[in-house]
N, C-alpha and C. Protein backbone atom coordinates (compact mmCIF):
# COMPACT_ATOMS: atom_id res chain seq x y z
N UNK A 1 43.61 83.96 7.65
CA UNK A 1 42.86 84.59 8.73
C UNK A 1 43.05 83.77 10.01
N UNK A 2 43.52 84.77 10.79
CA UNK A 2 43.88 84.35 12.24
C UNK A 2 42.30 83.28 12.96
N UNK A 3 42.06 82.75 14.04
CA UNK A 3 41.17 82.28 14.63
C UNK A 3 40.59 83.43 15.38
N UNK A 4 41.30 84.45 16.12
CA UNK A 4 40.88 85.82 15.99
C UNK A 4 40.04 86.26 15.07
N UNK A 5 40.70 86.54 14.20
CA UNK A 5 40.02 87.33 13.37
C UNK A 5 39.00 86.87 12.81
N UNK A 6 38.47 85.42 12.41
CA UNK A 6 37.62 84.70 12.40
C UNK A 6 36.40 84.77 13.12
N UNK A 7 36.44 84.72 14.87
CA UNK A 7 35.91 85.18 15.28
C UNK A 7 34.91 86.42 15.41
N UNK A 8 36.04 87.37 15.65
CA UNK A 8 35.66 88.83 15.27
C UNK A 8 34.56 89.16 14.10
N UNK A 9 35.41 88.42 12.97
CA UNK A 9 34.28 88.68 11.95
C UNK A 9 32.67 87.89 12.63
N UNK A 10 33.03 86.91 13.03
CA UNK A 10 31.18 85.90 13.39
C UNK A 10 30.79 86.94 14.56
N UNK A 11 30.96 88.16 15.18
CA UNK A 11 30.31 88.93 16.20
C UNK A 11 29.61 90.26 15.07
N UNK A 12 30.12 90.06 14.19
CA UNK A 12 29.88 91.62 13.07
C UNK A 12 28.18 92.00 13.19
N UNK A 13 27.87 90.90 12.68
CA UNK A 13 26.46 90.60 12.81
C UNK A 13 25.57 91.62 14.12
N UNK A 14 26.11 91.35 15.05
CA UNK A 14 26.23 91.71 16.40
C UNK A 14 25.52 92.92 16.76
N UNK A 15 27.16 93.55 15.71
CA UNK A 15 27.54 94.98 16.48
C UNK A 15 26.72 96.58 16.47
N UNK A 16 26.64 96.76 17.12
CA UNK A 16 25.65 97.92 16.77
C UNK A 16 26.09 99.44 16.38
N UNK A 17 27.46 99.06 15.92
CA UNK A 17 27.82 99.91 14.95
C UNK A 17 29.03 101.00 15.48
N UNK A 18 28.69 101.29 17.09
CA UNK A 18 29.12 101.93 17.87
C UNK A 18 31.13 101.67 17.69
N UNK A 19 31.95 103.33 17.24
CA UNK A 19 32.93 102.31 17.32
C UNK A 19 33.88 103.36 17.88
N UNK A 20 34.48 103.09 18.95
CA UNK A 20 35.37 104.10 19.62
C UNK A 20 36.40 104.24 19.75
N UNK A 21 37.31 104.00 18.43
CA UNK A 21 38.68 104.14 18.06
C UNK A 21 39.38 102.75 18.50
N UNK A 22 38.94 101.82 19.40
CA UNK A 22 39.72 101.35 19.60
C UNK A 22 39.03 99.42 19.56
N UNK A 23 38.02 99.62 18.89
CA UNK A 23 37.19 98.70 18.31
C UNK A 23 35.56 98.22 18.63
N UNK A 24 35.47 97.64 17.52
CA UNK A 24 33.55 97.50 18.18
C UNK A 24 33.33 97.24 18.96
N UNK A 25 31.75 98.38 19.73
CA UNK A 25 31.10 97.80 20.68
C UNK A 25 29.94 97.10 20.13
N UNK A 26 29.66 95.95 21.18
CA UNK A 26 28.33 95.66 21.38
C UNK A 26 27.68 95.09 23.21
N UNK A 27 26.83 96.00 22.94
CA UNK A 27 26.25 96.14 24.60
C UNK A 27 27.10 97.14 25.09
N UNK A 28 28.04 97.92 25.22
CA UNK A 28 28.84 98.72 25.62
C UNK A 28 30.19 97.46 25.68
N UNK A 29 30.58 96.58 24.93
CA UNK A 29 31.58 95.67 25.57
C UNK A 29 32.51 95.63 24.13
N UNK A 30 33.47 95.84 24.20
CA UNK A 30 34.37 95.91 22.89
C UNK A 30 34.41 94.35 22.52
N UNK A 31 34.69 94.12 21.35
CA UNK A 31 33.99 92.98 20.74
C UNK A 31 35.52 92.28 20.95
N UNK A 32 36.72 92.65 20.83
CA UNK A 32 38.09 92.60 21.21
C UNK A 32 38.43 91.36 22.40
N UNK A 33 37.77 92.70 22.98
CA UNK A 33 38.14 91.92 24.78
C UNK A 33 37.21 90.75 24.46
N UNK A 34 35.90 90.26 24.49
CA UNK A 34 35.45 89.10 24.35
C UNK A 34 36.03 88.24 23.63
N UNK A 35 36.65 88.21 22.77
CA UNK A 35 37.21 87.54 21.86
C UNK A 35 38.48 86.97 22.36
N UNK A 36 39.37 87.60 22.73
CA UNK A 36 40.00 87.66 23.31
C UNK A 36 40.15 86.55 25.08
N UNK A 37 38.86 86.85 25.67
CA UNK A 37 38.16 86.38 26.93
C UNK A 37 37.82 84.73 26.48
N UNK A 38 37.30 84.71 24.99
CA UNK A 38 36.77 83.33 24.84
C UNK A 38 37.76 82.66 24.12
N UNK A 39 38.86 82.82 23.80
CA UNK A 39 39.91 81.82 22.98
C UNK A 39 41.00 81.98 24.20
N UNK A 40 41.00 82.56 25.06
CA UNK A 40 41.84 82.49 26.94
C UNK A 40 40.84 81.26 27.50
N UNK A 41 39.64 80.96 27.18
CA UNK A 41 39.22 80.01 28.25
C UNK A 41 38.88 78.95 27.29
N UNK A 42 39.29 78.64 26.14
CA UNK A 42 39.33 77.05 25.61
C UNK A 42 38.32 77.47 24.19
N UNK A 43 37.92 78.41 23.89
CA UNK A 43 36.79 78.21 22.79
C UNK A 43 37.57 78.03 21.45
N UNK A 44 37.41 76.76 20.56
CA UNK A 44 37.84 76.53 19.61
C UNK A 44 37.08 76.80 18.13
N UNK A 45 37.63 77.51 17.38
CA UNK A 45 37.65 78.25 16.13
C UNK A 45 37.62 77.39 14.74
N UNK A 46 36.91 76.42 14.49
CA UNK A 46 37.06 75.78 12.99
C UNK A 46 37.11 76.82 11.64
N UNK A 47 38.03 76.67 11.10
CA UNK A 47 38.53 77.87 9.99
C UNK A 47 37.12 77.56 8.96
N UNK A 48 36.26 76.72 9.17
CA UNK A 48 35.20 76.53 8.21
C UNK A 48 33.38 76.46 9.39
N UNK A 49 32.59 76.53 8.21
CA UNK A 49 31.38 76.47 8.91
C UNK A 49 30.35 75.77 8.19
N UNK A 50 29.27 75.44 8.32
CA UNK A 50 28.23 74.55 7.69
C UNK A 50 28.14 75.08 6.22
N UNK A 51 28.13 74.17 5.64
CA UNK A 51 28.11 74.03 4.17
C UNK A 51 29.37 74.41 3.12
N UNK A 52 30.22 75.36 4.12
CA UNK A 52 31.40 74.98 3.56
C UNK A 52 32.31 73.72 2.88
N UNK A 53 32.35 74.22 1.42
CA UNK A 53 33.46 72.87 1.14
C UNK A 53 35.14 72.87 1.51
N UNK A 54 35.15 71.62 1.61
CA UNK A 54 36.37 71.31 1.99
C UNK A 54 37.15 70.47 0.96
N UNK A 55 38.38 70.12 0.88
CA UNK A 55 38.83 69.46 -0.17
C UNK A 55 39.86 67.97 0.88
N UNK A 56 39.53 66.71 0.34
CA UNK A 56 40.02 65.61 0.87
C UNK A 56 41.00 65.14 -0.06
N UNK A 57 41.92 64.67 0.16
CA UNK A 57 42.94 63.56 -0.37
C UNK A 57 43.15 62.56 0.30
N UNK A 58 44.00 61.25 0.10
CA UNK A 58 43.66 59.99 0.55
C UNK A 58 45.18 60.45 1.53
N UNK A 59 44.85 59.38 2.99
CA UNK A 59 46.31 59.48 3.30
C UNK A 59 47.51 58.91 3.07
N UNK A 60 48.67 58.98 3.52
CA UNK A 60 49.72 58.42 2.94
C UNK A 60 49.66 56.93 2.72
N UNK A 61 49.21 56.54 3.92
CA UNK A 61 49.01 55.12 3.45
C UNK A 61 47.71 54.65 3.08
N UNK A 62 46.81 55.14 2.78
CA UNK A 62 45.53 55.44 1.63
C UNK A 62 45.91 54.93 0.18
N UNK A 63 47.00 56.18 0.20
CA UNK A 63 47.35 56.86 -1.54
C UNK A 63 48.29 55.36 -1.81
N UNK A 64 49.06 54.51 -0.62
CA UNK A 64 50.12 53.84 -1.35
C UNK A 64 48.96 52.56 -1.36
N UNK A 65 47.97 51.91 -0.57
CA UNK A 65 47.11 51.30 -0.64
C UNK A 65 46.78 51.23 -2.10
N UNK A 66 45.97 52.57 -2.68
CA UNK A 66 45.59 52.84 -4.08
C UNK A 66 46.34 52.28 -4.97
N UNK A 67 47.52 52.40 -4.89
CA UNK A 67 48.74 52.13 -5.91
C UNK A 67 49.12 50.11 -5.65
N UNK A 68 49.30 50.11 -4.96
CA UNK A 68 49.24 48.84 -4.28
C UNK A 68 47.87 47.69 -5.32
N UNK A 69 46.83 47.89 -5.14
CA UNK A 69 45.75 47.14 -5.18
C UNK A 69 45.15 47.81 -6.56
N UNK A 70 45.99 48.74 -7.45
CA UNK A 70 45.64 49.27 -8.82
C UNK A 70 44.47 50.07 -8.83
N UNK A 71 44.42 50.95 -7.91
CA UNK A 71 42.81 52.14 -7.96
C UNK A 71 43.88 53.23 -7.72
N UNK A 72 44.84 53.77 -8.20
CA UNK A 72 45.43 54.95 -8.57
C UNK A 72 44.34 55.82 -9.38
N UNK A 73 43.05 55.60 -9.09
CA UNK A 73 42.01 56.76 -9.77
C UNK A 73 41.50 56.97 -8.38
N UNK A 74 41.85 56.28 -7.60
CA UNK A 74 41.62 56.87 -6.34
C UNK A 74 42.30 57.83 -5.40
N UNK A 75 43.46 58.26 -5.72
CA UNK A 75 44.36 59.15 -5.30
C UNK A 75 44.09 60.62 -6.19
N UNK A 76 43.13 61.10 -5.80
CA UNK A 76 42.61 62.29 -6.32
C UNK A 76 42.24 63.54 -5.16
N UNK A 77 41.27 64.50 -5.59
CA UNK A 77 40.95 65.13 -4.94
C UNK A 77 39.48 65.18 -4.51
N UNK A 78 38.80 65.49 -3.43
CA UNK A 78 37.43 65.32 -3.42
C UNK A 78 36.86 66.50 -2.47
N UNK A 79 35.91 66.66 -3.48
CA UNK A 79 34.86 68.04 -2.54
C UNK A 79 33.65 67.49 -2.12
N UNK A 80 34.03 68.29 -0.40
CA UNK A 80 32.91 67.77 0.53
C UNK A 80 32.22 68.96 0.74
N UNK A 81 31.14 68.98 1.49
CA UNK A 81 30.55 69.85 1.96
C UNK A 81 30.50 69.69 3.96
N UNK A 82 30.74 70.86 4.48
CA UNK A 82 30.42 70.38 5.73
C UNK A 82 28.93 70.35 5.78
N UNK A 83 28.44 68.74 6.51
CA UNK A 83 26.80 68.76 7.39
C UNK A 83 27.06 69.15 8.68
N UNK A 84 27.98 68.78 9.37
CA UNK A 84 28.05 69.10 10.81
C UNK A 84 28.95 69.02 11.11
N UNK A 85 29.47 69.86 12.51
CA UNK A 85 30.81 70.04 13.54
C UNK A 85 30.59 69.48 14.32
N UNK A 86 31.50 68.19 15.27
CA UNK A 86 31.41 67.98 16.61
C UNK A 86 33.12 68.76 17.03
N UNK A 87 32.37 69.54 17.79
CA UNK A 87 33.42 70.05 19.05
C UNK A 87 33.76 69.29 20.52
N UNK A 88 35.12 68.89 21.10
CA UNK A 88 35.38 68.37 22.21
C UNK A 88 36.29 69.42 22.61
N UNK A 89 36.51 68.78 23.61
CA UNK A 89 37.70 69.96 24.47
C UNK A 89 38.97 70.67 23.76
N UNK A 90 39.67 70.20 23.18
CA UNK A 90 40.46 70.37 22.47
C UNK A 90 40.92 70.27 21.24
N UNK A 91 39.53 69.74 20.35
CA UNK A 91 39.80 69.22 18.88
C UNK A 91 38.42 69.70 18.36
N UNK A 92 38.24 68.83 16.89
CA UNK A 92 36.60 69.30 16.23
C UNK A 92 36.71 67.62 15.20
N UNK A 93 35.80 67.63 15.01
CA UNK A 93 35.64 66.94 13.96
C UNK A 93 34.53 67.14 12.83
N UNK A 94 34.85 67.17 11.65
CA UNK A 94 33.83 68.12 9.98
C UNK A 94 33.40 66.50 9.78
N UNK A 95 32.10 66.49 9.74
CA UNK A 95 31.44 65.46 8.75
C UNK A 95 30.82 66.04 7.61
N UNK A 96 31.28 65.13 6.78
CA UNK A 96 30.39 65.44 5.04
C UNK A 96 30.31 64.33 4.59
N UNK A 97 29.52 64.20 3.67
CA UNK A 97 28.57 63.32 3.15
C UNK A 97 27.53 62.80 4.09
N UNK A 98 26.66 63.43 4.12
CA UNK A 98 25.85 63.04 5.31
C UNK A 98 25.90 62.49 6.15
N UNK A 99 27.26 62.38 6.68
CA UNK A 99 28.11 62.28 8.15
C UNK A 99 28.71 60.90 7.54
N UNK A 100 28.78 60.67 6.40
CA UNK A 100 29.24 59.27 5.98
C UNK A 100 30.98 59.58 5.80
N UNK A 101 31.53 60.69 5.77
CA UNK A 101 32.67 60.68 5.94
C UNK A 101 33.22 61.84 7.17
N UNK A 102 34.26 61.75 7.29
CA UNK A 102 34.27 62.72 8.65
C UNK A 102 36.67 63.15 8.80
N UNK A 103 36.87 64.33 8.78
CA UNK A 103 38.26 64.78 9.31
C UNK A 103 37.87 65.52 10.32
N UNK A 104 39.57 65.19 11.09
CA UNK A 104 39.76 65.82 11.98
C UNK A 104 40.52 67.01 12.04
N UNK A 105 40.64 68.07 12.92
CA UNK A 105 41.46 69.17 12.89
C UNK A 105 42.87 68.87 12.59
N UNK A 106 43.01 67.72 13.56
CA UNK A 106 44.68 67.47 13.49
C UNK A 106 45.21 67.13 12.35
N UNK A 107 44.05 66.98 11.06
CA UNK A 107 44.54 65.95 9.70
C UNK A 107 44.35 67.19 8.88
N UNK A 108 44.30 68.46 9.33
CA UNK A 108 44.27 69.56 9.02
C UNK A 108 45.91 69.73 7.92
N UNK A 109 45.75 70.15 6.89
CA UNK A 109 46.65 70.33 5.93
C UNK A 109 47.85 68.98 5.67
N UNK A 110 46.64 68.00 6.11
CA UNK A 110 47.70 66.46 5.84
C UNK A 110 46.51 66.34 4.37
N UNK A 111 45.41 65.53 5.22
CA UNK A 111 44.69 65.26 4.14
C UNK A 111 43.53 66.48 3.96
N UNK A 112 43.00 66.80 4.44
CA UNK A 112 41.80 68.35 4.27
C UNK A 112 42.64 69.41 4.17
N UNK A 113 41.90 70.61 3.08
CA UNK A 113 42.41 71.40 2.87
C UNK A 113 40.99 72.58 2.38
N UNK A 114 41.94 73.71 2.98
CA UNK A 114 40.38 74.94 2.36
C UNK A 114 40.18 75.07 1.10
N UNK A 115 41.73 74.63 0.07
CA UNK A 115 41.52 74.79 -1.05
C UNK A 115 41.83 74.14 -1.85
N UNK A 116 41.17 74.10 -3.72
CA UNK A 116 41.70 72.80 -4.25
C UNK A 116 43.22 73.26 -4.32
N UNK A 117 43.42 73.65 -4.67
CA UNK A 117 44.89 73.87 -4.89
C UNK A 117 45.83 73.80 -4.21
N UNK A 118 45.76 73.82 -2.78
CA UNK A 118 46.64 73.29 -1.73
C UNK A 118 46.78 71.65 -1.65
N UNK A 119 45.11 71.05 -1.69
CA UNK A 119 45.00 69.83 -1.68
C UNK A 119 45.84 69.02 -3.17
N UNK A 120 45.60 69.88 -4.12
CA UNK A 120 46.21 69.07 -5.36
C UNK A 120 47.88 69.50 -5.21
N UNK A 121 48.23 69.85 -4.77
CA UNK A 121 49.63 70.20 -4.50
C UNK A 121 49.95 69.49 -3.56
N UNK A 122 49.65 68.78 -2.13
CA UNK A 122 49.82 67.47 -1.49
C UNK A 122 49.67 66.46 -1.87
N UNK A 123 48.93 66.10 -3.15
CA UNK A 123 48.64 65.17 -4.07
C UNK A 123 49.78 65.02 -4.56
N UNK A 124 50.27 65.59 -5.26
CA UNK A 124 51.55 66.23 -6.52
C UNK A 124 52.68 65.68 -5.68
N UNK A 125 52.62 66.13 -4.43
CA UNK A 125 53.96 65.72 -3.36
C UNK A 125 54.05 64.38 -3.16
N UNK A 126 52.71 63.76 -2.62
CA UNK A 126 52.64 62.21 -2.35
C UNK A 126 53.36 61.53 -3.47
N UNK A 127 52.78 61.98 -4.63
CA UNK A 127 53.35 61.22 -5.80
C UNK A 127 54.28 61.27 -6.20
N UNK A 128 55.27 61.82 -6.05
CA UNK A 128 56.70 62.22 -5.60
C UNK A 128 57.71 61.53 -4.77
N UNK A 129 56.88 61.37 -3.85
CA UNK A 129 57.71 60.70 -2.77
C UNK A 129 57.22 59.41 -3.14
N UNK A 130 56.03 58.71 -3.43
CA UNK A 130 56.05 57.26 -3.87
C UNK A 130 56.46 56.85 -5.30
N UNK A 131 57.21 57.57 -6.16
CA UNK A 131 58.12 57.40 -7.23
C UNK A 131 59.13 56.80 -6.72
N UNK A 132 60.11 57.73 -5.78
CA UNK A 132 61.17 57.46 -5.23
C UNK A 132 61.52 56.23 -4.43
């Protein structure tokens, strides 16, 4: 799902149902064009929202750390929950564990992931490449 479409869906709530072929109104204002209006002037879209889990892996040099110092039970996968979003101009940052741990957007499909299975499949890769 696009950041669009993301959007779109968080106005649903909204809409008052009204729909004139060419997408929802609300207030008489197609829900489109706003959407549209607010990701043109900087509004940033986190693909997740409060209480959403997220899935962590260690980073590259995390995972070789682990291996290094013998806690290879530490190169796993871990489910967080989001407590809170900080938004800045151009980025976000997800805290979980009661803000005791925290990713950033940009570490977006390095180490965080929406799902386990993406995350255990970057796992699978790391370990791969630190065989070699």
């Amino acid at each position: 799902m696009t950041d669009r479409d993301r959007l779109i869906e968080s106005f649903s709530p909204f809409a008052d149902g009204t729909y004139n072929g060419s997408g929802i109104i609300i207030d008489g204002t197609k829900v489109d064009d706003v959407v549209d209006y607010l990701l043109a002037n900087g509004v940033i879209v986190p693909p997740v929202k409060f209480g959403d889990t997220i899935f962590v892996i260690p980073s590259k040099a995390n995972y070789e750390l682990n291996i290094l110092h013998n806690r290879e039970e530490n190169n796993r996968v871990y489910e967080q929950v989001i407590a809170h979003i900080t938004i800045w101009k151009d980025d976000y940052m997800l805290y979980t564990c009661d803000g005791l741990c925290a990713v950033r957007n940009k570490a977006y499909k390095d180490t965080w992931f929406l799902t386990k299975e993406e995350a255990e499949g970057e796992l699978k890769k790391r370990g791969k490449e630190n065989a070699t």
